[in-house]
C-alpha atoms as a PDB file:
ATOM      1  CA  UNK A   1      17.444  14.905  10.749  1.00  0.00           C
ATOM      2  CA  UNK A   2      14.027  13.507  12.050  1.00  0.00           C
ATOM      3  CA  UNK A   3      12.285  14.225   8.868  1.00  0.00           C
ATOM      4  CA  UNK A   4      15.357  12.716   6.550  1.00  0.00           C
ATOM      5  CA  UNK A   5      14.645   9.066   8.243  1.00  0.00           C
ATOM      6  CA  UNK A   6      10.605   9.688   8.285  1.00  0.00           C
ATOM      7  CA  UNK A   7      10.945  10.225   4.491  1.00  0.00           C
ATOM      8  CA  UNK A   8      13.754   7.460   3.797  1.00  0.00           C
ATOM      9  CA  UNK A   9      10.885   5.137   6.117  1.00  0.00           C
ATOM     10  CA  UNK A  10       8.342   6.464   3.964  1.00  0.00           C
ATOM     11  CA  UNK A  11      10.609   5.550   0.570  1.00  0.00           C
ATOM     12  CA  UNK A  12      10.709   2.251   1.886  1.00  0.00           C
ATOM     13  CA  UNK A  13       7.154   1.094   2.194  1.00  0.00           C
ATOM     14  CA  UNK A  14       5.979   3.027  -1.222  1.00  0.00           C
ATOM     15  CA  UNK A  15       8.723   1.088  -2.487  1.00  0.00           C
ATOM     16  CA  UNK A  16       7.057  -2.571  -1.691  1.00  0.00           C
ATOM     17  CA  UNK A  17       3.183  -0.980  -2.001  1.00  0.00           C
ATOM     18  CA  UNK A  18       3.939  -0.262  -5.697  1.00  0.00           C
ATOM     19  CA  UNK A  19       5.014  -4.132  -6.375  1.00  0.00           C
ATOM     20  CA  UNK A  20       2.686  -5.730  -4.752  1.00  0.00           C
ATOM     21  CA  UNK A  21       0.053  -3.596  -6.779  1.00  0.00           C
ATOM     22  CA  UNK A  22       1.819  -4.444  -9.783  1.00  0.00           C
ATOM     23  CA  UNK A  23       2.134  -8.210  -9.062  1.00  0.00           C
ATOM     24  CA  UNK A  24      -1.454  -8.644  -8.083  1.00  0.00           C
ATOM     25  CA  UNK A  25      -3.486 -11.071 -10.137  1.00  0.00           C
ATOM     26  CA  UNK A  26      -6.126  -8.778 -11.937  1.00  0.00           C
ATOM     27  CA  UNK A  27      -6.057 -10.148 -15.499  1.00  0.00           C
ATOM     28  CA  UNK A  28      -9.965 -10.421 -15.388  1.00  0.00           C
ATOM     29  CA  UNK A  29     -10.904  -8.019 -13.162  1.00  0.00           C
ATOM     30  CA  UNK A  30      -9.352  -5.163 -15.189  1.00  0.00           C
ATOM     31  CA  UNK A  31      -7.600  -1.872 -14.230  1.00  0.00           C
ATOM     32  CA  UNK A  32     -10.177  -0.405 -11.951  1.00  0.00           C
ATOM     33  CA  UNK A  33      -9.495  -3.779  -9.714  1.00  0.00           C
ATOM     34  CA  UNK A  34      -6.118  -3.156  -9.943  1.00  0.00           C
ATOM     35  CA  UNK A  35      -6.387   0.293  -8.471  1.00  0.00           C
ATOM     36  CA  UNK A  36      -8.490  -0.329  -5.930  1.00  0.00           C
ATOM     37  CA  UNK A  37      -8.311  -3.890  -5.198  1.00  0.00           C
ATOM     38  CA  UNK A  38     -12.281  -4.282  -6.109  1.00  0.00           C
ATOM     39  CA  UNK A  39     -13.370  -7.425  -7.798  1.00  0.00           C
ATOM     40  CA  UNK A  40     -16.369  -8.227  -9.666  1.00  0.00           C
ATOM     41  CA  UNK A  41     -16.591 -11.922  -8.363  1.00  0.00           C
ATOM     42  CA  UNK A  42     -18.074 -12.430  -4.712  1.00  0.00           C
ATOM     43  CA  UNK A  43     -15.603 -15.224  -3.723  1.00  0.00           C
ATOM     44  CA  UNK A  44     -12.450 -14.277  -2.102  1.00  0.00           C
ATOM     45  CA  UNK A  45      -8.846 -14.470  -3.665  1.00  0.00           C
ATOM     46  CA  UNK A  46      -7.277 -17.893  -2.694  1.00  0.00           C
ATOM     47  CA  UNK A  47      -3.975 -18.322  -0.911  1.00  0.00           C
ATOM     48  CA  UNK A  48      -1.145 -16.119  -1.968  1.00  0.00           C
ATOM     49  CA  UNK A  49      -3.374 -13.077  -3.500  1.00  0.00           C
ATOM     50  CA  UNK A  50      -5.177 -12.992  -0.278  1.00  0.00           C
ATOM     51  CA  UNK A  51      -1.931 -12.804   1.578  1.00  0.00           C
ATOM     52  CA  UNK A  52      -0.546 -10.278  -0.542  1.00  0.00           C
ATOM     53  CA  UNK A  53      -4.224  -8.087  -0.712  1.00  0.00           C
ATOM     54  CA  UNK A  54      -3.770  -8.248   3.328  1.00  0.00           C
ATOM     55  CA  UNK A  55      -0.410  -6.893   3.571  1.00  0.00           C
ATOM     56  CA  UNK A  56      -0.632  -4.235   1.023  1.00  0.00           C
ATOM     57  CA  UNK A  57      -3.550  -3.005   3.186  1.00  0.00           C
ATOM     58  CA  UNK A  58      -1.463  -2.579   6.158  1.00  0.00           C
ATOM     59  CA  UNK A  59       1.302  -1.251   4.288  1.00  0.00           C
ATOM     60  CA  UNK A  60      -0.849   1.563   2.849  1.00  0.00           C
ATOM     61  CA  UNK A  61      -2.326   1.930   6.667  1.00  0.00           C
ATOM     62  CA  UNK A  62       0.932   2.415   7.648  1.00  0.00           C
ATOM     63  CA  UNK A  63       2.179   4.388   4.797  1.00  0.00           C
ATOM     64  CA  UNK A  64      -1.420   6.748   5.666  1.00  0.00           C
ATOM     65  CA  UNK A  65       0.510   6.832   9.002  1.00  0.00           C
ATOM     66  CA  UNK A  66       3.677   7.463   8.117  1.00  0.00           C
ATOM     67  CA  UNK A  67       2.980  10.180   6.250  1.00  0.00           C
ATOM     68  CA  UNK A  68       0.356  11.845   8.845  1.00  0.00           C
ATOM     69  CA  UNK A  69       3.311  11.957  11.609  1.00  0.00           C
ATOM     70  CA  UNK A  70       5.789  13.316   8.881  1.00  0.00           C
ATOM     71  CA  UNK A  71       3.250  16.300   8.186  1.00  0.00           C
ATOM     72  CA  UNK A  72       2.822  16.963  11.493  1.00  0.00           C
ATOM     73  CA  UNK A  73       6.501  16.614  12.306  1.00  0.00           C
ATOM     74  CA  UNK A  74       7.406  19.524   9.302  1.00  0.00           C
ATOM     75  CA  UNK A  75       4.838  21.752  11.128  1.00  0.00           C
ATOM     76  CA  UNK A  76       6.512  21.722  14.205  1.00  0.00           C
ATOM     77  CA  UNK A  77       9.866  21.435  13.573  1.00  0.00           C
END
């Protein structure tokens, strides 16, 4: 039962990770900035792509999480 709601909680943050990645202004940084959120210019992202760069960070933190208690979870249980 544990494991059903770790991996609907899981569901739910890949779920907003994957649009926010999708959404993320990259047109001239190209697709390896889109992966990994690199960019070739030294100045930061202004206003609302900052704010979204920050939260997708901790929502992959806490998908990395997430997913570490889950594994340990299905090896004790």
């Amino acid at each position: 039962m544990v494991l059903s709601v770790m991996h609907i909680v899981i569901l739910l943050v890949v779920i907003p990770i994957i649009s926010i990645t999708l959404s993320l202004n990259t047109k001239s940084e190209g697709l390896g900035a889109a992966i990994t959120g690199a960019s070739d210019t030294y100045r930061g992202a202004v206003g609302v792509e900052e704010q979204k760069r920050r939260l997708l960070e901790r929502l992959c933190y806490g998908f990395v999480a997430l997913s570490l208690i889950a594994v340990v979870l299905t090896n004790f249980f």
